[in-house]
N, C-alpha and C. Protein backbone atom coordinates (compact mmCIF):
# COMPACT_ATOMS: atom_id res chain seq x y z
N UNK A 1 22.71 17.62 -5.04
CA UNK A 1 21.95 16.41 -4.87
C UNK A 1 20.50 16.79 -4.56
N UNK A 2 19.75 16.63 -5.38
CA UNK A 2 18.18 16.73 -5.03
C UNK A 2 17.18 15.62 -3.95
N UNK A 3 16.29 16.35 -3.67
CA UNK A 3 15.52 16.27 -2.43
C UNK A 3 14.15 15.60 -3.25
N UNK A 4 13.95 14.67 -2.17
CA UNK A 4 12.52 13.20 -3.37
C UNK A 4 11.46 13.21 -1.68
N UNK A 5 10.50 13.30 -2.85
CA UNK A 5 9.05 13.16 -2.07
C UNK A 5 8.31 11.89 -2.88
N UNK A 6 7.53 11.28 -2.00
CA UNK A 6 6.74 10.31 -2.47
C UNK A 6 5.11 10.71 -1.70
N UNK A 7 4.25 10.93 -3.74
CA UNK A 7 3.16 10.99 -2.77
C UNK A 7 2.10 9.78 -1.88
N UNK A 8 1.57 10.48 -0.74
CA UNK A 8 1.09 9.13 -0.18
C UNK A 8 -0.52 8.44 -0.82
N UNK A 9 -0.82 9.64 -1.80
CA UNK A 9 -2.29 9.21 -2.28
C UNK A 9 -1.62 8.13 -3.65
N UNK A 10 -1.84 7.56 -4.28
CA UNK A 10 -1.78 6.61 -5.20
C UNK A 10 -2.77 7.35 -6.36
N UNK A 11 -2.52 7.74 -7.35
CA UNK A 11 -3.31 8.09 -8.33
C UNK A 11 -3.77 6.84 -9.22
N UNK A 12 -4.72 6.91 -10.00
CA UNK A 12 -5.59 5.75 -10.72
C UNK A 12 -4.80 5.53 -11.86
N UNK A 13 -4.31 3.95 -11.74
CA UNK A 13 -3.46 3.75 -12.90
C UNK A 13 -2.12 4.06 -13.25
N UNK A 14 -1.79 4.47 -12.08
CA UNK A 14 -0.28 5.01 -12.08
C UNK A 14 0.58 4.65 -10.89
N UNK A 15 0.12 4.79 -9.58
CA UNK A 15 0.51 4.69 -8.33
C UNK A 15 1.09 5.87 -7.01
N UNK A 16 2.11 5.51 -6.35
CA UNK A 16 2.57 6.57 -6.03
C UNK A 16 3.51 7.09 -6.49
N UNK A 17 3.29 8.48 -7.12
CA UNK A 17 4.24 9.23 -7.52
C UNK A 17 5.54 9.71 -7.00
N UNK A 18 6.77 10.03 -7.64
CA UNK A 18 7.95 9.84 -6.69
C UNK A 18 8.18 11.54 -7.52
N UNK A 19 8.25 12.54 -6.55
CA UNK A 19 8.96 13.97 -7.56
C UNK A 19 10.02 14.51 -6.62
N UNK A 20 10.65 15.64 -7.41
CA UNK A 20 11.69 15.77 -6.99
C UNK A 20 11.67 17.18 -6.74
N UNK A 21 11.93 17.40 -5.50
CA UNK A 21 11.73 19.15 -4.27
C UNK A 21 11.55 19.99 -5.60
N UNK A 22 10.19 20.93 -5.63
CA UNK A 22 10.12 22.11 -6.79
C UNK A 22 9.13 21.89 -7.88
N UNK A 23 9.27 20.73 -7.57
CA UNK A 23 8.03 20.40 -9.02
C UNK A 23 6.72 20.58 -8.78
N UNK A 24 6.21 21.56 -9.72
CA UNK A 24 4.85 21.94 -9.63
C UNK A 24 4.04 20.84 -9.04
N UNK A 25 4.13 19.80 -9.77
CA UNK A 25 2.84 19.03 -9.34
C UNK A 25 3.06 17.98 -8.28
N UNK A 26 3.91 18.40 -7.05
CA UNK A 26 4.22 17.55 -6.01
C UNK A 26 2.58 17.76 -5.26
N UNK A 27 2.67 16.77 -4.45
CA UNK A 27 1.52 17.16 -3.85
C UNK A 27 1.58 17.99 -2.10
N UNK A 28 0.79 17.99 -1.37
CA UNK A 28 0.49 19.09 -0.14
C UNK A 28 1.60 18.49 0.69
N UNK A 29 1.92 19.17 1.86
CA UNK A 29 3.68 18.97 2.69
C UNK A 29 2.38 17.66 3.32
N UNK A 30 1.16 17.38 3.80
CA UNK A 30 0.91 16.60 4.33
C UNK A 30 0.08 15.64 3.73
N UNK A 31 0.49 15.24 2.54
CA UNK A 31 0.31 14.03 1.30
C UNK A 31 1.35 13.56 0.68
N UNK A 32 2.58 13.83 1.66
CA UNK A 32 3.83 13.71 1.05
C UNK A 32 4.54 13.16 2.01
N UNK A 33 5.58 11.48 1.51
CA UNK A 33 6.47 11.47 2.31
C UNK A 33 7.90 11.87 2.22
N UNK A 34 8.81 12.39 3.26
CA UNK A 34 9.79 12.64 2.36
C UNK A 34 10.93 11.27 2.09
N UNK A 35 11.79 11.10 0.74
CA UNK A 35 12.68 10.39 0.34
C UNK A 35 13.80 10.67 0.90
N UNK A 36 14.14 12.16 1.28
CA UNK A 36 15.43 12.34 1.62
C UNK A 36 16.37 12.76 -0.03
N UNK A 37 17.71 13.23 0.20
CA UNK A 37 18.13 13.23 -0.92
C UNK A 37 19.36 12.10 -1.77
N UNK A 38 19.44 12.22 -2.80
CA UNK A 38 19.55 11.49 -3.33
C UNK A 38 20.19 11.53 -4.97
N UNK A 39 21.70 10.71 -5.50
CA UNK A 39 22.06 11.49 -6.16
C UNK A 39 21.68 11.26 -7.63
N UNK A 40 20.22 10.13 -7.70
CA UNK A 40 19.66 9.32 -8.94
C UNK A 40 18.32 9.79 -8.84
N UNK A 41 17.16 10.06 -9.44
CA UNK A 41 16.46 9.37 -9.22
C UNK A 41 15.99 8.07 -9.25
N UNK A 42 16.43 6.88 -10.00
CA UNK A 42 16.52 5.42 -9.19
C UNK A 42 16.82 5.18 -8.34
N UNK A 43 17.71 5.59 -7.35
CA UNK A 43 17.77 5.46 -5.82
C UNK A 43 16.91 5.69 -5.37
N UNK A 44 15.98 7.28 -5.57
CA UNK A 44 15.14 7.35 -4.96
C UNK A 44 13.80 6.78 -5.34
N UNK A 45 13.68 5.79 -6.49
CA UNK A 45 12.32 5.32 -6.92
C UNK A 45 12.59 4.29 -5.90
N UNK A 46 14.07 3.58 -5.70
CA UNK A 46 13.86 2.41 -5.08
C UNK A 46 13.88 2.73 -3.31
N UNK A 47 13.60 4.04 -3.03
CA UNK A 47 13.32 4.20 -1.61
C UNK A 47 11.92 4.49 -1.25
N UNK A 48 11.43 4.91 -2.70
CA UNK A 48 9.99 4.95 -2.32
C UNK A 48 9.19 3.72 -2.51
N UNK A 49 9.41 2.80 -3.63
CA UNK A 49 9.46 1.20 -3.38
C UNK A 49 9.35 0.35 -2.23
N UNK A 50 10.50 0.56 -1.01
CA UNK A 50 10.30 0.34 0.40
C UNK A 50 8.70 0.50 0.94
N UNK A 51 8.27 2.05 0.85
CA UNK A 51 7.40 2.07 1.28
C UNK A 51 5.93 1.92 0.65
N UNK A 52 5.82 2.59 -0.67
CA UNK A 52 4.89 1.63 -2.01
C UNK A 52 5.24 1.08 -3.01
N UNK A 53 5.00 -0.15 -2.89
CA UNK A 53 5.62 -0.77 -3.87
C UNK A 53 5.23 -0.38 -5.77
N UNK A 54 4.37 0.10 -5.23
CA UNK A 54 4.11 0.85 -6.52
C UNK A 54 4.04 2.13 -7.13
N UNK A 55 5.35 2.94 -6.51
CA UNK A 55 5.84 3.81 -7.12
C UNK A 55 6.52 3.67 -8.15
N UNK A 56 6.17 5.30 -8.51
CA UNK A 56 6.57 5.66 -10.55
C UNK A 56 7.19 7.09 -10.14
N UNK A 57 7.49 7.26 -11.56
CA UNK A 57 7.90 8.81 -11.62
C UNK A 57 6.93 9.64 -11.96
N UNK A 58 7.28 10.92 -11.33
CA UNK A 58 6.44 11.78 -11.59
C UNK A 58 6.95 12.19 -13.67
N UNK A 59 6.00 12.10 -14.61
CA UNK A 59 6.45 12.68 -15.48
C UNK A 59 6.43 14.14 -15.89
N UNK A 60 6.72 14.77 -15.09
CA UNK A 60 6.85 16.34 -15.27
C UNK A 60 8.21 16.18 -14.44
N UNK A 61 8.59 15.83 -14.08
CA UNK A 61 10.10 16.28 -12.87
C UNK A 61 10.78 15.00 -13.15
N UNK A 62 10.79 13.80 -13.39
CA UNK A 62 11.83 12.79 -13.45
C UNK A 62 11.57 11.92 -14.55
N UNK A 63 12.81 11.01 -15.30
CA UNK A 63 12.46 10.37 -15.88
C UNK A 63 12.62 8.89 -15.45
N UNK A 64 12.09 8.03 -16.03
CA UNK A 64 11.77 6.63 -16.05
C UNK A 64 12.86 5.75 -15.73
N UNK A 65 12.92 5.47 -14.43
CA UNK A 65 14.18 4.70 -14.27
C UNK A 65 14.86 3.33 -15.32
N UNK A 66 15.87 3.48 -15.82
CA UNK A 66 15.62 2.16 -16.60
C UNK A 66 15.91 1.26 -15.77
């Protein structure tokens, strides 16, 4: 079961990014919240949701929840 970070900066046009423990382009341990793990990533888009509502996936590490 993999480990989900949500970053806390919001990028332009995209939001906050949701990646998953390992992925290059997560951001710094202190621009990051953690998700906890999780055995979807849609579970974990919809835990980072809770806290921005406008989290996405990271597209290098997860895909697009349908």
């Amino acid at each position: 079961m993999p480990n989900y970070f949500v970053n806390k900066n919001s990028l332009a046009g995209r939001g906050h990014e949701v990646h998953q423990q390992g992925c290059p382009y997560m951001p710094s341990g202190r621009d990051q919240v953690p998700l906890g793990f999780h055995d979807t990533s849609n579970t974990a888009i919809g835990s980072a949701r809770l806290i921005y509502s406008n989290s996405c996936c990271c597209d290098h590490c997860l895909k697009t929840p349908e």
